[in-house]
PDB file of N, CA and C in Angstrom:
ATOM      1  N   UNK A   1      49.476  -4.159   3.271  1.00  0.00           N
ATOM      2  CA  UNK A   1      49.960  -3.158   2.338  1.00  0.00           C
ATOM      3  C   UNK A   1      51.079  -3.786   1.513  1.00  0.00           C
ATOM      4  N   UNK A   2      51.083  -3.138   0.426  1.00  0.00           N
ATOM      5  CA  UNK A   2      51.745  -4.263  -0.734  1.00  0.00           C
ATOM      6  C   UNK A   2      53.377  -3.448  -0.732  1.00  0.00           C
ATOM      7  N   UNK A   3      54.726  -4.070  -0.813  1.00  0.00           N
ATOM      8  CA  UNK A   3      55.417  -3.428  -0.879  1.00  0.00           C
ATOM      9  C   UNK A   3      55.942  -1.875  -1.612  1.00  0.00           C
ATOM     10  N   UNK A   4      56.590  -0.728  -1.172  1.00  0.00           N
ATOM     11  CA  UNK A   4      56.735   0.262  -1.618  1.00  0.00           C
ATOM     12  C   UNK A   4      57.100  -0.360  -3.410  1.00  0.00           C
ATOM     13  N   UNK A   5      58.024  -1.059  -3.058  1.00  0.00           N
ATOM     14  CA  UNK A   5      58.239  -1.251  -4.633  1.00  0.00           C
ATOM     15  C   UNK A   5      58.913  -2.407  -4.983  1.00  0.00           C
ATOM     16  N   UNK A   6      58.942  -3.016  -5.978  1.00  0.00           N
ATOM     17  CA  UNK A   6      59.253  -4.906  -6.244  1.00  0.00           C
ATOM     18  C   UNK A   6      60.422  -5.213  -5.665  1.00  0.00           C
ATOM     19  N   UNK A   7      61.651  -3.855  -6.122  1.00  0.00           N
ATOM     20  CA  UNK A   7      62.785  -3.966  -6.056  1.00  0.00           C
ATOM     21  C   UNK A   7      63.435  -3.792  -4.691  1.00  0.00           C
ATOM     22  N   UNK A   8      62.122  -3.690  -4.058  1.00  0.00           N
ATOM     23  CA  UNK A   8      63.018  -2.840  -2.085  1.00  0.00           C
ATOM     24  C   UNK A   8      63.780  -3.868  -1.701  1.00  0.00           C
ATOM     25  N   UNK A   9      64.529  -2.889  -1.051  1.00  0.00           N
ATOM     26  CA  UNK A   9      66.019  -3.323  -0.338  1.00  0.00           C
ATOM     27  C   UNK A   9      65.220  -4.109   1.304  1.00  0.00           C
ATOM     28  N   UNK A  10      64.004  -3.629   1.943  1.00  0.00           N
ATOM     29  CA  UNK A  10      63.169  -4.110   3.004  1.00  0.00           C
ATOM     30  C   UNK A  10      62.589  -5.227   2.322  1.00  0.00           C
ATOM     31  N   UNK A  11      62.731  -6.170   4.145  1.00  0.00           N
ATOM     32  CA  UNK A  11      62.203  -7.132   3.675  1.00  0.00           C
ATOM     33  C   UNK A  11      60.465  -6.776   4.458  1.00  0.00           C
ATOM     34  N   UNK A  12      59.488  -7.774   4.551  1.00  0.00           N
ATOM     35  CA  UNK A  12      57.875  -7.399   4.678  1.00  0.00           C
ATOM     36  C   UNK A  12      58.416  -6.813   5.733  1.00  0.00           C
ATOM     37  N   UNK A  13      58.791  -7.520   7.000  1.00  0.00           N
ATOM     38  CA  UNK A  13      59.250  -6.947   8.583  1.00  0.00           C
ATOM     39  C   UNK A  13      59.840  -6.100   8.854  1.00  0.00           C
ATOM     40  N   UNK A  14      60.506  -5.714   7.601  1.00  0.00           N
ATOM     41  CA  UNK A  14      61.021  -4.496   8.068  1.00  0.00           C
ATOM     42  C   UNK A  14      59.965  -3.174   7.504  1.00  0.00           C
ATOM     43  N   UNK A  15      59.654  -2.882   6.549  1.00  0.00           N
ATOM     44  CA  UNK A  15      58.632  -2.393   6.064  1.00  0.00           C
ATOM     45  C   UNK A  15      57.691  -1.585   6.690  1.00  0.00           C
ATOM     46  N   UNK A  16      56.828  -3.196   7.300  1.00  0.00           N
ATOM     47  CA  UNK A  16      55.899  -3.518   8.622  1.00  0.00           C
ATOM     48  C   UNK A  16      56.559  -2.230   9.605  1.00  0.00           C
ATOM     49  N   UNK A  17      57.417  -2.449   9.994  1.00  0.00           N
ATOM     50  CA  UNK A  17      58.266  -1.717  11.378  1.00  0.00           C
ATOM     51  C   UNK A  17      58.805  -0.348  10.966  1.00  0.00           C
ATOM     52  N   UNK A  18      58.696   0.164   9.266  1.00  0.00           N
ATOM     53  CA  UNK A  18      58.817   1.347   8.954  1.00  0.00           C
ATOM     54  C   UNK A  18      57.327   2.034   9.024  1.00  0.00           C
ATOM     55  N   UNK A  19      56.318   1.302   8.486  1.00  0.00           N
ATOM     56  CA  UNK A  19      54.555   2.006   8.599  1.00  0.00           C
ATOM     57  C   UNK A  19      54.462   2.378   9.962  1.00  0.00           C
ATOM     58  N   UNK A  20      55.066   1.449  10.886  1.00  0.00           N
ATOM     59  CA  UNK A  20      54.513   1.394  12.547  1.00  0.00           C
ATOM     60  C   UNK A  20      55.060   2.931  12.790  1.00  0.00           C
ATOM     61  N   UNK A  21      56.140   2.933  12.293  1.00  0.00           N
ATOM     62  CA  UNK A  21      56.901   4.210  12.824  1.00  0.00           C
ATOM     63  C   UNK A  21      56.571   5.653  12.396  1.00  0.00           C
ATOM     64  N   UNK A  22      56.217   5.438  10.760  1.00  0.00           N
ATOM     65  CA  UNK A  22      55.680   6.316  10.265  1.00  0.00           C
ATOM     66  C   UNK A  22      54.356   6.590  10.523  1.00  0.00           C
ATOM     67  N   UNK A  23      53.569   5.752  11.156  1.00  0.00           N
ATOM     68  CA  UNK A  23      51.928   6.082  11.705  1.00  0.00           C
ATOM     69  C   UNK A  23      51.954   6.683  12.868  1.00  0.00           C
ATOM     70  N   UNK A  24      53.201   6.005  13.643  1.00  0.00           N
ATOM     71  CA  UNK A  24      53.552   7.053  15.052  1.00  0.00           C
ATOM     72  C   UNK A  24      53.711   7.918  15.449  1.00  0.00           C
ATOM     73  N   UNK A  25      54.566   8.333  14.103  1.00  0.00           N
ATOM     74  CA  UNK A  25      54.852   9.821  14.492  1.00  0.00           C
ATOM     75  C   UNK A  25      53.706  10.837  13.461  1.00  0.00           C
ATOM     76  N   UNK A  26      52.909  10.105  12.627  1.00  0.00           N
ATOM     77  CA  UNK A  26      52.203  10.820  12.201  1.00  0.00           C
ATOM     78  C   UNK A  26      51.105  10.797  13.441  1.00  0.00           C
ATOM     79  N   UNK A  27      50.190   9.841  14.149  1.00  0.00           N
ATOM     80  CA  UNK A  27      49.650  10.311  15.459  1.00  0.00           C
ATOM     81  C   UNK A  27      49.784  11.452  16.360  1.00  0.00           C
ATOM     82  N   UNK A  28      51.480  11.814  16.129  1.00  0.00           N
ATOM     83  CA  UNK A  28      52.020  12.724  17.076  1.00  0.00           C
ATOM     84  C   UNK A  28      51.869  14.358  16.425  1.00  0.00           C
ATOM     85  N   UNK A  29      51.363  13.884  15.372  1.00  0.00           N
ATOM     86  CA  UNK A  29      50.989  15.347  14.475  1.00  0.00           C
ATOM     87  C   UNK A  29      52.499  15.887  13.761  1.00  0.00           C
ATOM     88  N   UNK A  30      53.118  15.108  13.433  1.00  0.00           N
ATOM     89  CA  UNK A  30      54.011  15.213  12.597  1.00  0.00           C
ATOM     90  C   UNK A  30      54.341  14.327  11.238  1.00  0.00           C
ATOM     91  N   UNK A  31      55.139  14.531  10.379  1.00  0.00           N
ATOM     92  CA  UNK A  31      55.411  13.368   9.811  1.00  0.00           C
ATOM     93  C   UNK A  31      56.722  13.355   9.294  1.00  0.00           C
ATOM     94  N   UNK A  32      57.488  12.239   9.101  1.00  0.00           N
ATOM     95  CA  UNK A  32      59.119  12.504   8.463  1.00  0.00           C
ATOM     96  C   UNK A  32      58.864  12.569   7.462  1.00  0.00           C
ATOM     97  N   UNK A  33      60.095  13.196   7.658  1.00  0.00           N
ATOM     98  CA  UNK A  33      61.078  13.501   5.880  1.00  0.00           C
ATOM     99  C   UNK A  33      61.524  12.342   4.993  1.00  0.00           C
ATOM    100  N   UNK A  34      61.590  12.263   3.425  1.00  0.00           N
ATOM    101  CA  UNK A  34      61.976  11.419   3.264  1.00  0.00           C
ATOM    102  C   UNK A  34      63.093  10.856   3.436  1.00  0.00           C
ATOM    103  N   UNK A  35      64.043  11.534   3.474  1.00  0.00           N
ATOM    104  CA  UNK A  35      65.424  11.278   4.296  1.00  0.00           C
ATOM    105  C   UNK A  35      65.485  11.152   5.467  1.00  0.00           C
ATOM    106  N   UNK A  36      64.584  11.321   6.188  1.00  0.00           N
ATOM    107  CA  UNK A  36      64.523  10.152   7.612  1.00  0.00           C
ATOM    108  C   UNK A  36      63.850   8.903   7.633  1.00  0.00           C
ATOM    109  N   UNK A  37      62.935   8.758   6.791  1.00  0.00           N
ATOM    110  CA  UNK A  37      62.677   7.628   6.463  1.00  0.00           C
ATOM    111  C   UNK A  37      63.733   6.715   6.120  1.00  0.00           C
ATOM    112  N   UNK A  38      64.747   7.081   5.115  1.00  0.00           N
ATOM    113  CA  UNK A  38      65.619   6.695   4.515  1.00  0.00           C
ATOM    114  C   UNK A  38      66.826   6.160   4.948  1.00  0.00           C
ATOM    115  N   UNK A  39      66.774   6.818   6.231  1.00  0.00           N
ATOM    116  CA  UNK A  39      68.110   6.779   7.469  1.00  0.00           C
ATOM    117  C   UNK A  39      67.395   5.660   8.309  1.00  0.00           C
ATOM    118  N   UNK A  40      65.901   5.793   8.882  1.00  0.00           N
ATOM    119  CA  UNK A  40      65.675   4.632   9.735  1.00  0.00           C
ATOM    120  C   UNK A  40      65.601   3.178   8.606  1.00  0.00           C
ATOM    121  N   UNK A  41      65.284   3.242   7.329  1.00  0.00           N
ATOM    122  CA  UNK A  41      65.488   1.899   6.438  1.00  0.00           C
ATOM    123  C   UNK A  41      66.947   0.941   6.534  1.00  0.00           C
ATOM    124  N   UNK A  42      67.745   2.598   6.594  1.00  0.00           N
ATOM    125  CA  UNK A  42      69.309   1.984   6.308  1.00  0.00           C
ATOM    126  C   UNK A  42      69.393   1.834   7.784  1.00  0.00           C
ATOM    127  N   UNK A  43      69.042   1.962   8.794  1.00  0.00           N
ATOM    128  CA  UNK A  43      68.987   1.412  10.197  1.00  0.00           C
ATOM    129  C   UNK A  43      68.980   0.186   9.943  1.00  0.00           C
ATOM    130  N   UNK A  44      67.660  -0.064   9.790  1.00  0.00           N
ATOM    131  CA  UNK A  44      67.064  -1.959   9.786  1.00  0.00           C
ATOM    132  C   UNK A  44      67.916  -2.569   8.965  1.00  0.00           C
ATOM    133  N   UNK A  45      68.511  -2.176   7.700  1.00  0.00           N
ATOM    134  CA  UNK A  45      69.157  -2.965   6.999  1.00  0.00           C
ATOM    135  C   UNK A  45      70.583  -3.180   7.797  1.00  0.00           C
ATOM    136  N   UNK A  46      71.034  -2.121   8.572  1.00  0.00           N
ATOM    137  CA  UNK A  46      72.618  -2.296   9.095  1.00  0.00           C
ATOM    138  C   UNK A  46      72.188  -3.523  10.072  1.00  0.00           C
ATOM    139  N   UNK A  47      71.172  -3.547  11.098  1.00  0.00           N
ATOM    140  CA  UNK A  47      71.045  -4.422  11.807  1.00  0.00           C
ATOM    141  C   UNK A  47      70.876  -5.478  11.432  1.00  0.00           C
ATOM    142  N   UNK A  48      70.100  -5.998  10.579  1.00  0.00           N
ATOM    143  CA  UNK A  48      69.835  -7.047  10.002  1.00  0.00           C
ATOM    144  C   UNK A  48      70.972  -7.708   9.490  1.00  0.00           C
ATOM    145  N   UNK A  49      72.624  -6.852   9.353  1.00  0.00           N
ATOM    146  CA  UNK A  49      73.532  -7.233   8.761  1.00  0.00           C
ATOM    147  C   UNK A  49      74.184  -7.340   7.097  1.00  0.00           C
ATOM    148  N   UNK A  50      72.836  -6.879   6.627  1.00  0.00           N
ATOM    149  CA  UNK A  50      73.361  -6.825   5.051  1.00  0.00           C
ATOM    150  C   UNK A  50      74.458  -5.801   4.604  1.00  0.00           C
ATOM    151  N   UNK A  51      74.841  -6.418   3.434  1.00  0.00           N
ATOM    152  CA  UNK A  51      76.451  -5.944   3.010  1.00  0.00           C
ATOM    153  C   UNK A  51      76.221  -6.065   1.616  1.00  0.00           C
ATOM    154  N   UNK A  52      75.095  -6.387   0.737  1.00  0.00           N
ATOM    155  CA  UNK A  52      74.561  -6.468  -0.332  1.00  0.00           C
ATOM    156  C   UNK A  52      74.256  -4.943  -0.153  1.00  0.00           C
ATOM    157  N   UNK A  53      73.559  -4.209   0.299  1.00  0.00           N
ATOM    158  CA  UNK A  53      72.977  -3.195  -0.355  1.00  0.00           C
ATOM    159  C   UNK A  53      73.595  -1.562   0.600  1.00  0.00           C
ATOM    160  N   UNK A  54      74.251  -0.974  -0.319  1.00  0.00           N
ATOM    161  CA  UNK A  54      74.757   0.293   0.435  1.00  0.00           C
ATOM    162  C   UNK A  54      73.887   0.964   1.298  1.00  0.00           C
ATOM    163  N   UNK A  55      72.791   1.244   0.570  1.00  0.00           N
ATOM    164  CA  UNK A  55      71.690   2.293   0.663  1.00  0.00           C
ATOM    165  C   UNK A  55      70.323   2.682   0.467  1.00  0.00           C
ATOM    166  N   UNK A  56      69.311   2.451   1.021  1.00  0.00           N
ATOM    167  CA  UNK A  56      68.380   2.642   0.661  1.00  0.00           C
ATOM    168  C   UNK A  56      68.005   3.868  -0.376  1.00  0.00           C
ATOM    169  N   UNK A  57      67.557   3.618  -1.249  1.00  0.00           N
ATOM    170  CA  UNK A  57      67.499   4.744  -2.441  1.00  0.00           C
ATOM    171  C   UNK A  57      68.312   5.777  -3.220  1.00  0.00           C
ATOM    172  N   UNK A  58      69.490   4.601  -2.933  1.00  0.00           N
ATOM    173  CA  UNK A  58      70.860   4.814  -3.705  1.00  0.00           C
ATOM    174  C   UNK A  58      70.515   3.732  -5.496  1.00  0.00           C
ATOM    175  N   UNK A  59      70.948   4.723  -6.239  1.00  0.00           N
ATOM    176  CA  UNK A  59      70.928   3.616  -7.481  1.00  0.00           C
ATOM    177  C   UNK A  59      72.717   2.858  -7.888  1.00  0.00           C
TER     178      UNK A  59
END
């Protein structure tokens, strides 16, 4: 799957590890919000350590 968009703040692996999550819980007969999506992105990015980018889908 081709990235959400040229400019994402995710790198492929993280991405990768957002679909996994989002297929998971869609299995479970649910699906998130985009603002939880948004919160587990800015997860991966805090871990990963970046200090370049505030926020996922912040302009």
């Amino acid at each position: 799957m081709p990235p959400i968009r040229s400019r994402s703040s995710t790198n492929s692996t993280e991405e990768e590890s957002l679909k996994k999550w989002i297929l998971s819980i869609d299995s479970r007969g649910s699906a998130p919000r985009p603002s939880t999506v948004r919160e587990m992105a800015n997860l991966l990015l805090e871990k990963r350590g970046t200090t370049l980018v505030i926020s996922v889908g912040e302009k």
